[in-house]
C-alpha atoms as a PDB file:
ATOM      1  CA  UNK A   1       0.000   0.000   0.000  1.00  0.00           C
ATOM      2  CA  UNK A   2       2.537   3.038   0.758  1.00  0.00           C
ATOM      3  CA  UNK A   3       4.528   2.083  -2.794  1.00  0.00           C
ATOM      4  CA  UNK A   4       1.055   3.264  -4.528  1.00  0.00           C
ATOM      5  CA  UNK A   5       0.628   6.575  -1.627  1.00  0.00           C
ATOM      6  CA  UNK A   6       3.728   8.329  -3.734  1.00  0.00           C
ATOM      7  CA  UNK A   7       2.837   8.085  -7.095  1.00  0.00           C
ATOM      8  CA  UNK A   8      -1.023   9.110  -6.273  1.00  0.00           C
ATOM      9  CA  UNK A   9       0.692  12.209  -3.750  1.00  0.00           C
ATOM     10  CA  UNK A  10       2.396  13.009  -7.273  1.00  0.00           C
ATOM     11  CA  UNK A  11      -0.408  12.572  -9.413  1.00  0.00           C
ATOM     12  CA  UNK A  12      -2.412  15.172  -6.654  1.00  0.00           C
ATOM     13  CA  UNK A  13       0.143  17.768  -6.395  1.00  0.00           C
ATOM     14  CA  UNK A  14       0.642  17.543 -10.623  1.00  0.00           C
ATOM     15  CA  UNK A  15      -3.260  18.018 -10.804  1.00  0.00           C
ATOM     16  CA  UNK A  16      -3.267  20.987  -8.320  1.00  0.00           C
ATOM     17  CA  UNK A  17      -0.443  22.754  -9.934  1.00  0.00           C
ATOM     18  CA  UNK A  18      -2.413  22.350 -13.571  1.00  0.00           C
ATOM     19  CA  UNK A  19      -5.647  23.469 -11.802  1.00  0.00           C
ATOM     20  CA  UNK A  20      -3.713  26.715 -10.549  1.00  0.00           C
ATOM     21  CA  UNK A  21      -2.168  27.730 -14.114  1.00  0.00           C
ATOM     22  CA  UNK A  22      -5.825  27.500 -15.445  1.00  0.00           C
ATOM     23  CA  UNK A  23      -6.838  30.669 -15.058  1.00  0.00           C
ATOM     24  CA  UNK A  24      -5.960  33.792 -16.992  1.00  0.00           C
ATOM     25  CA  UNK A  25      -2.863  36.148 -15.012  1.00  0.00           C
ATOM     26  CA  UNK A  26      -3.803  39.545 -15.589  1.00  0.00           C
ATOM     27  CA  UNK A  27      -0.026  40.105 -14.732  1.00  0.00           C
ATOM     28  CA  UNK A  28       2.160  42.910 -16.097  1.00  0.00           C
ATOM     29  CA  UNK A  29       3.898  45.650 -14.643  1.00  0.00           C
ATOM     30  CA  UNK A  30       1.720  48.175 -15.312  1.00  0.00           C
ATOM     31  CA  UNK A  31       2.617  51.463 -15.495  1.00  0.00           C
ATOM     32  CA  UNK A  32       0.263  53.808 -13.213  1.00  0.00           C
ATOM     33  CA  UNK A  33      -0.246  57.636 -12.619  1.00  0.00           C
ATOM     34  CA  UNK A  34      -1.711  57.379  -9.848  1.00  0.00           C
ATOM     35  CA  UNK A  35      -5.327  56.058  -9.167  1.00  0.00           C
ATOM     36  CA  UNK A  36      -8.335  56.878 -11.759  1.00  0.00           C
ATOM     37  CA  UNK A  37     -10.227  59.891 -10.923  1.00  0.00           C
ATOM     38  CA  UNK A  38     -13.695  59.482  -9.213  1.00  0.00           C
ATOM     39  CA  UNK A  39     -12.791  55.629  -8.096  1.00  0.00           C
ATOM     40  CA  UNK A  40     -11.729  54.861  -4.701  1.00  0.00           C
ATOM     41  CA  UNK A  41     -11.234  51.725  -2.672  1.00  0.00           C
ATOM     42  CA  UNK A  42     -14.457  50.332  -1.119  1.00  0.00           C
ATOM     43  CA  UNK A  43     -16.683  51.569  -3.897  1.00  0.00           C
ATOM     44  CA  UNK A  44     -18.870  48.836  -5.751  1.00  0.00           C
ATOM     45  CA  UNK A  45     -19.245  47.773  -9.024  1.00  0.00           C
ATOM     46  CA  UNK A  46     -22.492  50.110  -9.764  1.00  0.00           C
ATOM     47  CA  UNK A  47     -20.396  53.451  -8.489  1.00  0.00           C
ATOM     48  CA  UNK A  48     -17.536  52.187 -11.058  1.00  0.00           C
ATOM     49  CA  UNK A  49     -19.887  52.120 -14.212  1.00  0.00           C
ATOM     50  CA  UNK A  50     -21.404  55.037 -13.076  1.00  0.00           C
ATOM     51  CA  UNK A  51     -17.934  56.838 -12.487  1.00  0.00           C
ATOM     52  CA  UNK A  52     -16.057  55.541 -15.845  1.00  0.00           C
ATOM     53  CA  UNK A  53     -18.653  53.569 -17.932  1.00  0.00           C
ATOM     54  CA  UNK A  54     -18.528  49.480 -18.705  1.00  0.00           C
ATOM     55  CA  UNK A  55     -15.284  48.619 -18.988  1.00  0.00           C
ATOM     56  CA  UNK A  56     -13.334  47.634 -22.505  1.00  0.00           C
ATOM     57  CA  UNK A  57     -12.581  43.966 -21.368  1.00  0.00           C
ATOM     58  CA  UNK A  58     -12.283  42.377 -18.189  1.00  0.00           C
ATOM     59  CA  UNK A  59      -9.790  39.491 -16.692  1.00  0.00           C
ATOM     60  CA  UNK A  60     -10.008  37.402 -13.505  1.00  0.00           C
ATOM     61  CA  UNK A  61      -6.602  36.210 -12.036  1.00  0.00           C
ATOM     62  CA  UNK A  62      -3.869  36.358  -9.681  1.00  0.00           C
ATOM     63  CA  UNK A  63      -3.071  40.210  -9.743  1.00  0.00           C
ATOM     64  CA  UNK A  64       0.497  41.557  -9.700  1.00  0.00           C
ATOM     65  CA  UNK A  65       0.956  45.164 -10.012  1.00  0.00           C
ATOM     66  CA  UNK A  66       2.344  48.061  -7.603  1.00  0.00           C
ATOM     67  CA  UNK A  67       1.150  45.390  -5.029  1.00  0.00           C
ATOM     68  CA  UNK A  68       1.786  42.123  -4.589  1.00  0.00           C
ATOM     69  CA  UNK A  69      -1.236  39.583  -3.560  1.00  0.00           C
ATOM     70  CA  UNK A  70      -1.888  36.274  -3.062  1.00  0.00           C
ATOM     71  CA  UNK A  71      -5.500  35.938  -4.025  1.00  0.00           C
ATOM     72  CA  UNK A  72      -7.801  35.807  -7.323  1.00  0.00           C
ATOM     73  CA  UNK A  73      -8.736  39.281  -8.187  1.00  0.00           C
ATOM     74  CA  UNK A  74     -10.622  41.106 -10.811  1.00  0.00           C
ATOM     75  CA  UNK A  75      -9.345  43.843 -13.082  1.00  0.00           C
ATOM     76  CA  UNK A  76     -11.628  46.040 -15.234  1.00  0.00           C
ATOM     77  CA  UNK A  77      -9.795  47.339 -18.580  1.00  0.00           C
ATOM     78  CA  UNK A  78     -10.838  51.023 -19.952  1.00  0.00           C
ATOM     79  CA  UNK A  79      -8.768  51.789 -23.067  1.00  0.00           C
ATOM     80  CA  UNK A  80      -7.354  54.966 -22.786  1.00  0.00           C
ATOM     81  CA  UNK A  81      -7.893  55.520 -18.449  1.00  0.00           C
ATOM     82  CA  UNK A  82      -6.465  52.625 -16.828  1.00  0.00           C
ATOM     83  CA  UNK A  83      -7.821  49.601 -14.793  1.00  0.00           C
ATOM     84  CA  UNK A  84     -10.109  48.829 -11.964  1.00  0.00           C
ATOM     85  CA  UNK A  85      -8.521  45.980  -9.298  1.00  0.00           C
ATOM     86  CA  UNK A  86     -11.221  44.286  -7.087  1.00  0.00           C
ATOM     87  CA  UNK A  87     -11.120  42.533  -4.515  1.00  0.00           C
ATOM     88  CA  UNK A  88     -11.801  38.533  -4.286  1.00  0.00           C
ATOM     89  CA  UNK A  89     -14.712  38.983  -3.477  1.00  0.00           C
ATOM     90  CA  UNK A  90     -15.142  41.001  -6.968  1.00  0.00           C
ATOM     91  CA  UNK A  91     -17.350  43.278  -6.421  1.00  0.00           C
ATOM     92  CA  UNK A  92     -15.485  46.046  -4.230  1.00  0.00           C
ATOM     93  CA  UNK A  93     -12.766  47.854  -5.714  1.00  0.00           C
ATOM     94  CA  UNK A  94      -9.289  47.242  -3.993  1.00  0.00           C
ATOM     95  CA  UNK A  95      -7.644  49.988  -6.187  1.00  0.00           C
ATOM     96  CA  UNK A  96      -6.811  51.389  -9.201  1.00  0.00           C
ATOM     97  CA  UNK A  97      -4.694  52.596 -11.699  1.00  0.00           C
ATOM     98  CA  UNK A  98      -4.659  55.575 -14.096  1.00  0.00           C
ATOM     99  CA  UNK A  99      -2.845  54.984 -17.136  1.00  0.00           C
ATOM    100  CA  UNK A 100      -3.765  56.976 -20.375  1.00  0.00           C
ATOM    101  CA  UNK A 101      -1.407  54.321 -22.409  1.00  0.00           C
ATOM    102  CA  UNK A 102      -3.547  51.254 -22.131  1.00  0.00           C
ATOM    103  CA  UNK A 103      -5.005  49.195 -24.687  1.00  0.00           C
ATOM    104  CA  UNK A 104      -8.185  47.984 -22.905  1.00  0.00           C
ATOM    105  CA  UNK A 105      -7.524  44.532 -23.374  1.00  0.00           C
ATOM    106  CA  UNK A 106      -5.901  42.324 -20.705  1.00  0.00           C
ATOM    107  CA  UNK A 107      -2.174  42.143 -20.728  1.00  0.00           C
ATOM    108  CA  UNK A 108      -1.382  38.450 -19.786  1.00  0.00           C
END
């Protein structure tokens, strides 16, 4: 019995690594002025639109920007303004980031 407990051990830790490089990394270094005017942290998703509009695209992912953090967020793309970071629970903003250079689409 413990010659098969490696190999299935393995087989687990394999699958979880997979099952963590699933999801799309929204992760570049981005390059920020400063946050987007009219969006602060706290404010919800409705507040956001309201503020800046739907956003050009949108990725989910482990976030790596100014900050560094260890859980799945969501980032809101606006081509031309910047992006919207939320928190995991995705629908309070955590921060965000004015930059008039980007592209609206998700830089993975």
């Amino acid at each position: 019995m413990p010659s098969r407990l490696a190999p299935a051990l393995a087989v687990a830790a394999l699958l979880g690594l997979l099952a963590a490089c699933s999801y799309p990394h929204p992760m570049h270094e981005p390059v920020s002025n400063g946050p987007l005017p009219g969006i602060q942290a706290g404010q919800d998703i409705d507040q956001v639109i309201k503020a800046l509009g739907t956003p050009s695209s949108e990725a989910s992912g482990w976030w790596m920007g100014s900050n560094r953090f260890n859980m799945r967020y969501r980032v809101w793309y606006y081509e031309g303004k910047g992006r919207v970071v939320f928190g995991p629970d995705s629908m309070m903003v955590s921060h965000s980031e004015s930059d008039p250079s980007e592209d609206g689409r998700p830089s993975n």
